[in-house]
N, C-alpha and C. Protein backbone atom coordinates (compact mmCIF):
# COMPACT_ATOMS: atom_id res chain seq x y z
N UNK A 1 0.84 -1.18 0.00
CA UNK A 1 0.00 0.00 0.00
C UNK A 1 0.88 1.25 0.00
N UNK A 2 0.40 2.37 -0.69
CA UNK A 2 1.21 3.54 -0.65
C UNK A 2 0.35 4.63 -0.85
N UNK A 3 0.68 5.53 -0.53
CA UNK A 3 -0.04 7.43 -0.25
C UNK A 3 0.32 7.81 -1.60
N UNK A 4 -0.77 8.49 -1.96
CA UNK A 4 -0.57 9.29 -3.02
C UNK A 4 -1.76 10.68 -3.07
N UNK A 5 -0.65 11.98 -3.09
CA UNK A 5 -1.35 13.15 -2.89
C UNK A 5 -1.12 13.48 -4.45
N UNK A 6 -2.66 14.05 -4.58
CA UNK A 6 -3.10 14.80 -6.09
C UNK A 6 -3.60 16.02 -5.52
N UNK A 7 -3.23 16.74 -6.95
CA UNK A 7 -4.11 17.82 -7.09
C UNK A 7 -4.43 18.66 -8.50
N UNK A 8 -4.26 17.53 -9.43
CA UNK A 8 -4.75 17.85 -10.54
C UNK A 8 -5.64 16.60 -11.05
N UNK A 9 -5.48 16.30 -12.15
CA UNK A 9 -6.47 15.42 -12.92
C UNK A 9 -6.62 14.04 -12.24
N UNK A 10 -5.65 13.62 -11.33
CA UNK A 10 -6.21 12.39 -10.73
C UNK A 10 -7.14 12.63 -9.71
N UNK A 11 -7.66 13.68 -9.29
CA UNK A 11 -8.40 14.10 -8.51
C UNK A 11 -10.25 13.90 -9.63
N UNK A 12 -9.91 13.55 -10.69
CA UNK A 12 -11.01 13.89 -11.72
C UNK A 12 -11.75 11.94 -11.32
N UNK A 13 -12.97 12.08 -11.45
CA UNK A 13 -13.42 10.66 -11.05
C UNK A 13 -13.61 9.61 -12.05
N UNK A 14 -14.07 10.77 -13.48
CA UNK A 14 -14.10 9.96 -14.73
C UNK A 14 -12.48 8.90 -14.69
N UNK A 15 -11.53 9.96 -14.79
CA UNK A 15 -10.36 9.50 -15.07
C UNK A 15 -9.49 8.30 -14.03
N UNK A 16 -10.26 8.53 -12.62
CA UNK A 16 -9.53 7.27 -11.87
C UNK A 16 -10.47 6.12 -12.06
N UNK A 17 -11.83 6.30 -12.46
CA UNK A 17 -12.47 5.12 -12.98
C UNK A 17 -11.85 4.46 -14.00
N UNK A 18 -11.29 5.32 -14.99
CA UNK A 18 -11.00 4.50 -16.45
C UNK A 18 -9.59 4.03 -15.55
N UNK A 19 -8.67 5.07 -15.46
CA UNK A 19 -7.72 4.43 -14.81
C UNK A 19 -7.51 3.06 -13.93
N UNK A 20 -8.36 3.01 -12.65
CA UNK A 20 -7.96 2.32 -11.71
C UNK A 20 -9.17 1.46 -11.46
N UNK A 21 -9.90 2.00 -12.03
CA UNK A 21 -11.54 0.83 -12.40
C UNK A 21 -12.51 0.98 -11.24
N UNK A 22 -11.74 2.16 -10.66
CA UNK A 22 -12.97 2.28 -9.07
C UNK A 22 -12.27 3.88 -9.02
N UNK A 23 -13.74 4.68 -8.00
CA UNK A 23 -13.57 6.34 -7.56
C UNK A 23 -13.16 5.81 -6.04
N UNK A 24 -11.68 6.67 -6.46
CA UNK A 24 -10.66 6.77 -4.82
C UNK A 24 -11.53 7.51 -3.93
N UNK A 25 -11.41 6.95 -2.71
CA UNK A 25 -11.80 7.34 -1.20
C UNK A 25 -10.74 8.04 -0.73
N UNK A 26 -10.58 9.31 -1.01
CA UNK A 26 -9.50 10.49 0.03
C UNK A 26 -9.69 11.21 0.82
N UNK A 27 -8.84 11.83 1.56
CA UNK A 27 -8.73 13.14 2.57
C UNK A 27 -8.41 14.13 1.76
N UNK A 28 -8.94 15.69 2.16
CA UNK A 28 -8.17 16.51 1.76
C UNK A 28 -6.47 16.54 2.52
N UNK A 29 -5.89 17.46 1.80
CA UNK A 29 -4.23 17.84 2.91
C UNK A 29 -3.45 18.41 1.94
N UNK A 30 -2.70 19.32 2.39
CA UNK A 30 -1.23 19.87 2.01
C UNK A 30 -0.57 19.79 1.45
N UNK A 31 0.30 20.56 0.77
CA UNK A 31 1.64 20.10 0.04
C UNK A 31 2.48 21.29 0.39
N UNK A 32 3.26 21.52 1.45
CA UNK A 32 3.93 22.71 1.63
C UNK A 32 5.04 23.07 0.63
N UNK A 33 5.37 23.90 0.98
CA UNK A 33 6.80 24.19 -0.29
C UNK A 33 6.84 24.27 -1.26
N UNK A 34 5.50 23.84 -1.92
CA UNK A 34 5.43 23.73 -3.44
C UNK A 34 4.27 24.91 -3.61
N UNK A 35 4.35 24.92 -4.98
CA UNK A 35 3.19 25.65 -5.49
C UNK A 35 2.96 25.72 -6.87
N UNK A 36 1.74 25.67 -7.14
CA UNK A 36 1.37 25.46 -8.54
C UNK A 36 1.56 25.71 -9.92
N UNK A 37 2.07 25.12 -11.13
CA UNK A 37 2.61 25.45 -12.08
C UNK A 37 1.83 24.73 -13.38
N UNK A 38 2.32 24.96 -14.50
CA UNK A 38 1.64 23.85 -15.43
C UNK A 38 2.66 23.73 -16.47
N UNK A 39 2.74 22.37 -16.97
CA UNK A 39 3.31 21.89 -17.78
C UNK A 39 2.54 21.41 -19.35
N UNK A 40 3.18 21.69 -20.13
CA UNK A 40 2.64 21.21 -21.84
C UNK A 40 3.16 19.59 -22.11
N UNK A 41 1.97 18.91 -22.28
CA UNK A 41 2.75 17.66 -22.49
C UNK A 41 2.20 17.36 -23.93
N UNK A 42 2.87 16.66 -24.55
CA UNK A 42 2.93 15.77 -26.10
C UNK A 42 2.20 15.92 -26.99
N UNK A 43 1.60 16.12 -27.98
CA UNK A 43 0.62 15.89 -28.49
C UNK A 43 -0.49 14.68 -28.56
N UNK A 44 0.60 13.80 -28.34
CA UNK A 44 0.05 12.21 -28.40
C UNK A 44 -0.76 12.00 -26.84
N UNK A 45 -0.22 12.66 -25.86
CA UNK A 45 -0.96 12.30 -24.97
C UNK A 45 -2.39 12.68 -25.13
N UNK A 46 -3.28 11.50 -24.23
CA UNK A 46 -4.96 11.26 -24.92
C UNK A 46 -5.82 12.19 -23.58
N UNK A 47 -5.19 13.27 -22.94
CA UNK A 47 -5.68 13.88 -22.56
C UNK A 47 -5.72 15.51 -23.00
N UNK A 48 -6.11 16.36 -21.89
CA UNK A 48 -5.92 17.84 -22.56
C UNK A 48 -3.90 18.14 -23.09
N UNK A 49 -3.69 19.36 -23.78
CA UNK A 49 -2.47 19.60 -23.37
C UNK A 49 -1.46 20.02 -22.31
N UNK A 50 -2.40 20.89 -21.89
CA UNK A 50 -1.59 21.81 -20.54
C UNK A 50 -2.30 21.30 -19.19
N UNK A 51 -1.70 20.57 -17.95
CA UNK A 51 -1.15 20.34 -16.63
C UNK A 51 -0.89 20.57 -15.96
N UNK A 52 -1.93 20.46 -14.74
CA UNK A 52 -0.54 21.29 -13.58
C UNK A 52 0.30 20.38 -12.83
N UNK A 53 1.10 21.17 -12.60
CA UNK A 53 2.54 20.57 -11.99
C UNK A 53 3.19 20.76 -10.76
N UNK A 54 3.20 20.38 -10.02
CA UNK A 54 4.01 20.79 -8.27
C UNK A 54 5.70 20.75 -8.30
N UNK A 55 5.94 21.98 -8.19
CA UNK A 55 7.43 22.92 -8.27
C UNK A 55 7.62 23.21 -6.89
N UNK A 56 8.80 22.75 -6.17
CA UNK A 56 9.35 22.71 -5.83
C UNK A 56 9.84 23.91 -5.70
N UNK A 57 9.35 25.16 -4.46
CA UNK A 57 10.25 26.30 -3.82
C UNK A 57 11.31 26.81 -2.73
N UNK A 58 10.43 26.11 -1.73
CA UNK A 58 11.18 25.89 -0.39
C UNK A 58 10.58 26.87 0.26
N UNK A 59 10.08 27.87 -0.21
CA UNK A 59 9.18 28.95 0.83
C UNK A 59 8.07 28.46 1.43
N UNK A 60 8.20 28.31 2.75
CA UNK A 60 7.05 28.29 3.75
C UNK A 60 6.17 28.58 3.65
N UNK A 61 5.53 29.61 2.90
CA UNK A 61 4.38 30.01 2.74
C UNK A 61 3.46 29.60 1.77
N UNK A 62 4.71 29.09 0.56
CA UNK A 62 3.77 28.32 -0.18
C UNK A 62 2.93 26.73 -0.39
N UNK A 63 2.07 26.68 -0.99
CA UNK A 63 1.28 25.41 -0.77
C UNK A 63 0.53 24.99 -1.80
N UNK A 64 0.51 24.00 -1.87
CA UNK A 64 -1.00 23.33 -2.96
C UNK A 64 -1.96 22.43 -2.15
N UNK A 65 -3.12 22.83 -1.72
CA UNK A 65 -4.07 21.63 -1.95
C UNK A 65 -4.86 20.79 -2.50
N UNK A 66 -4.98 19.48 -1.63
CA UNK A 66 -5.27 18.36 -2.72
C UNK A 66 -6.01 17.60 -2.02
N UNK A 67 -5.59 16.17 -2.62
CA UNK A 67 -6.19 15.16 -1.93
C UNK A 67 -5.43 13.99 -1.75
N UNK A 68 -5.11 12.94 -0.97
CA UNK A 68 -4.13 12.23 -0.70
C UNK A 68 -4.74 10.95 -0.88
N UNK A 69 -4.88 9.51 -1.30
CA UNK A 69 -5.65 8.32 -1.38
C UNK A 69 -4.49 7.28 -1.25
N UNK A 70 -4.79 6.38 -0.76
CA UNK A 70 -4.47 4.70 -0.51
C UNK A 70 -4.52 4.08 -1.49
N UNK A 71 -3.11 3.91 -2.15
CA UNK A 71 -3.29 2.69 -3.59
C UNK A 71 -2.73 1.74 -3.55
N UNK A 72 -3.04 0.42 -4.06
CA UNK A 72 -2.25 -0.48 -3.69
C UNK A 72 -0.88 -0.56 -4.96
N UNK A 73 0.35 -1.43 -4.52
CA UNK A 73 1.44 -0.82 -5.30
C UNK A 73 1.36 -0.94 -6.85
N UNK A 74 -0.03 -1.74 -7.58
CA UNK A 74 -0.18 -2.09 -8.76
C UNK A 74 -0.73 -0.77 -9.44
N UNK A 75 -1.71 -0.09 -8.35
CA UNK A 75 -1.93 1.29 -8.55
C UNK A 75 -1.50 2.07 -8.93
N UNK A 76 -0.44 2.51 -7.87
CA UNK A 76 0.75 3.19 -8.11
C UNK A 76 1.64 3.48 -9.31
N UNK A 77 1.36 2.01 -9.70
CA UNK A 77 2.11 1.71 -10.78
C UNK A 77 1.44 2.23 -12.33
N UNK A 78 0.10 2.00 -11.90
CA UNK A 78 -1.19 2.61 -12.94
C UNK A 78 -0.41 4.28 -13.29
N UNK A 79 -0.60 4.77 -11.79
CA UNK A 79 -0.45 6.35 -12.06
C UNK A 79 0.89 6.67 -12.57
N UNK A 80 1.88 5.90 -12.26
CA UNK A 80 2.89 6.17 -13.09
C UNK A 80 3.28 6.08 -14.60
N UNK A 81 2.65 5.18 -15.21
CA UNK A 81 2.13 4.89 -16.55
C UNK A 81 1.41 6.39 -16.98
N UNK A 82 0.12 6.96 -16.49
CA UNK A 82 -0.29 7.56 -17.03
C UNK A 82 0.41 9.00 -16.48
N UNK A 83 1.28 9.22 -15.54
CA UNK A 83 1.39 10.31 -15.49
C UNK A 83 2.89 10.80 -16.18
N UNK A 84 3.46 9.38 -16.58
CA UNK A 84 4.68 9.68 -17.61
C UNK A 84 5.74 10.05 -17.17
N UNK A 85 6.54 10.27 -18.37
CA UNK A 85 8.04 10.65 -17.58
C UNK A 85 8.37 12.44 -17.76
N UNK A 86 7.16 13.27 -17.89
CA UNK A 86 7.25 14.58 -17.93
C UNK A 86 6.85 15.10 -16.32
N UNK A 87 7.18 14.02 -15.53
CA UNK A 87 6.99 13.89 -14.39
C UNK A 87 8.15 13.51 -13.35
N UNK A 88 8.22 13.91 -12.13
CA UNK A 88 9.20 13.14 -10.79
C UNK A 88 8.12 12.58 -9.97
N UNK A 89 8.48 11.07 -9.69
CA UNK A 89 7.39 10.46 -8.00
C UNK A 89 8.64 10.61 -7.19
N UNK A 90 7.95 11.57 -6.01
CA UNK A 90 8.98 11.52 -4.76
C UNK A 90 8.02 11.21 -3.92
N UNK A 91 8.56 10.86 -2.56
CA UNK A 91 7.93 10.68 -1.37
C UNK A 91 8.38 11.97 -0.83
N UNK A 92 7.42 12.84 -0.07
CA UNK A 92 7.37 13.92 0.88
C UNK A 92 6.24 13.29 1.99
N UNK A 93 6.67 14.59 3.12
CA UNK A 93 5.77 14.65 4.17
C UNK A 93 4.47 15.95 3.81
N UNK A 94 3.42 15.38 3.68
CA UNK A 94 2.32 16.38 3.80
C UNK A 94 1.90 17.29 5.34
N UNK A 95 0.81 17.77 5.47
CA UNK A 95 0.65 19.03 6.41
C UNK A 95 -0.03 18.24 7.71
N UNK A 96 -0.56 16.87 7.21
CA UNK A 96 -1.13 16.29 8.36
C UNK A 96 -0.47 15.18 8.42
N UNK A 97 1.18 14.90 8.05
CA UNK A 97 2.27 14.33 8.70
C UNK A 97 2.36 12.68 8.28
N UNK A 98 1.28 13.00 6.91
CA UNK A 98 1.24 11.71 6.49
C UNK A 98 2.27 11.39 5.36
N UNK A 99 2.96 10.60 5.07
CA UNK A 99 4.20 10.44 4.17
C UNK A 99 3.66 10.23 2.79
N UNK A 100 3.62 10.28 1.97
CA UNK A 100 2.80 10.47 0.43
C UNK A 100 3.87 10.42 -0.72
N UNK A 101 3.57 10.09 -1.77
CA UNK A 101 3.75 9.90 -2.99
C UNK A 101 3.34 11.34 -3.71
N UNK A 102 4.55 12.14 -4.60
CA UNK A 102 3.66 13.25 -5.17
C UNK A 102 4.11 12.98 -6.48
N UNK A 103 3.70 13.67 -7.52
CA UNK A 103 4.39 13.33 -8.93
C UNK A 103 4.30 14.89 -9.05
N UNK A 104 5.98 15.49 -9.25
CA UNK A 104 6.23 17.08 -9.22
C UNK A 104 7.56 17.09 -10.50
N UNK A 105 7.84 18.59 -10.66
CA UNK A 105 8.66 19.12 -11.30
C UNK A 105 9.60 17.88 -11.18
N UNK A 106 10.67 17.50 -12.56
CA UNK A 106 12.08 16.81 -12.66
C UNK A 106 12.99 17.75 -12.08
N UNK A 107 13.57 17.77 -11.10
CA UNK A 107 14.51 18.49 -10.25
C UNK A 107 16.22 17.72 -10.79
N UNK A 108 17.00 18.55 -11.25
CA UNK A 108 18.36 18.23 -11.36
C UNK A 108 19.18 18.24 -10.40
N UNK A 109 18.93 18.45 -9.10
CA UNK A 109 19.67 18.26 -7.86
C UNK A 109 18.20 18.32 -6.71
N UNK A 110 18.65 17.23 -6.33
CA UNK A 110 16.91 16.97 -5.10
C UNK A 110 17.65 17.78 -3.87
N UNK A 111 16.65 18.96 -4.10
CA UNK A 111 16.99 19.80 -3.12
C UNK A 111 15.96 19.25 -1.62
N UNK A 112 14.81 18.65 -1.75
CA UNK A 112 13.89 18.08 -0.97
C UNK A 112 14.26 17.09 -0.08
């Protein structure tokens, strides 16, 4: 089993149905340090073009909220498939101290 905090399109219910074949049961919660951005992905990808993306600041003040869900690791594995390699999965700590899975900015030195 593993945490995984969203706050873009996996948060969408159509899409974790097709995805994961069932609508995730989450909490809201936090993402400190980061804050919201968007990324252009592919043409080929079979969704919209433009994404948002969690960037990596380090300022305290900033934040994204979301929603955090319980997947099992085949899951996981789902969202990594669809969320590609215009993507980073790190593990962070969220605001209610729960350890999570995020998929954010490709960072060239993990400042996190």
């Amino acid at each position: 089993m593993a945490f995984l905090f969203t706050y873009g399109s996996l948060q969408n219910i159509k899409i974790q149905k097709e995805l994961f074949g069932r609508k995730l049961e989450g909490k809201k919660d936090i993402l400190k340090k980061y804050r919201l951005g968007t990324i252009k992905i592919p043409e080929n990808h079979p969704q919209a073009k433009t994404y948002f993306i969690a960037i990596y600041t380090g300022d305290k003040y900033d934040q994204i909220a979301g929603s955090v869900y319980e997947l099992q690791d085949f899951e996981l594995a789902l969202a990594d498939e669809y969320e590609g390699s215009s993507y980073e999965r790190k593990i962070i700590t969220l605001a209610s101290n729960t350890k999570a899975n995020i998929y954010c900015e490709i960072q060239k030195n993990n400042i996190d």
